[in-house]
Protein backbone atom coordinates (compact mmCIF):
# COMPACT_ATOMS: atom_id res chain seq x y z
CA UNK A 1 0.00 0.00 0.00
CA UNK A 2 1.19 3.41 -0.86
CA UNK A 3 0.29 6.39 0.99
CA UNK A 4 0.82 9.87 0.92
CA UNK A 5 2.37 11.42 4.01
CA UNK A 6 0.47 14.82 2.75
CA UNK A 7 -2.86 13.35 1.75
CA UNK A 8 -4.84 16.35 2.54
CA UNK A 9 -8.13 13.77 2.20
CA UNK A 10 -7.03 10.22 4.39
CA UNK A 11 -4.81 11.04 7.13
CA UNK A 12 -1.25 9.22 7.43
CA UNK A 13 -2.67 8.03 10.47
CA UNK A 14 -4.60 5.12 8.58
CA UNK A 15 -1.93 3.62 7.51
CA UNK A 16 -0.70 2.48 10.96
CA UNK A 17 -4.28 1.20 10.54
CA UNK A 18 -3.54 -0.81 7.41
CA UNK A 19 -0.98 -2.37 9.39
CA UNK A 20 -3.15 -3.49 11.87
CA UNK A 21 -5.87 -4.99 10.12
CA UNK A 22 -3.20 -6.50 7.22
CA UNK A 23 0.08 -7.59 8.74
CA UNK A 24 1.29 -8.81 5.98
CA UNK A 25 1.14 -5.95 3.77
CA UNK A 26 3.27 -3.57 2.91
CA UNK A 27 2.99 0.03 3.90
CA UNK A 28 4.95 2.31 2.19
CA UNK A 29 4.69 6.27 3.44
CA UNK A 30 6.07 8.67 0.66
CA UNK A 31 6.88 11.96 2.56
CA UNK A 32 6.88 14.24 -0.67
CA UNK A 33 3.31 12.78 -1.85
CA UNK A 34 -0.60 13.66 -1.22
CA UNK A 35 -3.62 12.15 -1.85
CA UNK A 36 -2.14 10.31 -5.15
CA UNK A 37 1.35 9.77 -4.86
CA UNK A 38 1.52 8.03 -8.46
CA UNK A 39 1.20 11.51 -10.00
CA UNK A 40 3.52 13.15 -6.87
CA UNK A 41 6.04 11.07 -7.25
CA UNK A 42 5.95 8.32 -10.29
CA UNK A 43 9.68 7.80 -10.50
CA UNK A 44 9.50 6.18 -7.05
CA UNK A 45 5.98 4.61 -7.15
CA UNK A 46 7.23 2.81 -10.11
CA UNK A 47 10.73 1.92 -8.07
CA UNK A 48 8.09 0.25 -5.26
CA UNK A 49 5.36 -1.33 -7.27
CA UNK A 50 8.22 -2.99 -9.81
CA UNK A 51 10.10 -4.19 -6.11
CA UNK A 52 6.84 -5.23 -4.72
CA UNK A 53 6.06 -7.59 -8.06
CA UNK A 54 9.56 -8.89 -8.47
CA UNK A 55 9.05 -10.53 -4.48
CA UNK A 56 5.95 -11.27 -5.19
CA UNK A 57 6.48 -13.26 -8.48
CA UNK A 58 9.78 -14.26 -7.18
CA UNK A 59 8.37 -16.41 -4.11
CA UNK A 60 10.32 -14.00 -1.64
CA UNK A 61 8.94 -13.44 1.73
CA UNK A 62 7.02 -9.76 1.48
CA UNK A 63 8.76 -7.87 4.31
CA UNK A 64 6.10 -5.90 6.90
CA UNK A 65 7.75 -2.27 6.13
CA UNK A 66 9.37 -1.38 3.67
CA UNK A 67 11.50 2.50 2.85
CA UNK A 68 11.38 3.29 -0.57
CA UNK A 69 14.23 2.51 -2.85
């Protein structure tokens, strides 16, 4: 999950949230983006969502949290 650390519409607070409910996931907080972080900050939504697949597809353990690349 990627979310905005600006999102001036869902808190950052729900993604401790996500956490919570979804253990497993990954929560990645991008400190330069808002409410749509894909169009803040492509270059490193792309960076996350191609690391995030490569695990994935790869059979790799998904790690709790995770810093952008």
């Amino acid at each position: 999950m990627l979310w905005g650390a600006r999102d001036a519409f869902v808190d950052v607070r729900y993604a401790q949230r996500q956490r919570e409910t979804f253990p497993r996931a990954e929560v990645v907080i991008l400190d330069d983006s808002g409410h749509w972080p894909m169009i803040d900050n492509p270059t490193t939504v792309e960076r996350v969502v191609t690391g995030f697949l490569r695990r994935r597809l790869s059979g790799r353990e998904v790690k709790h949290d995770v810093d952008p690349p």
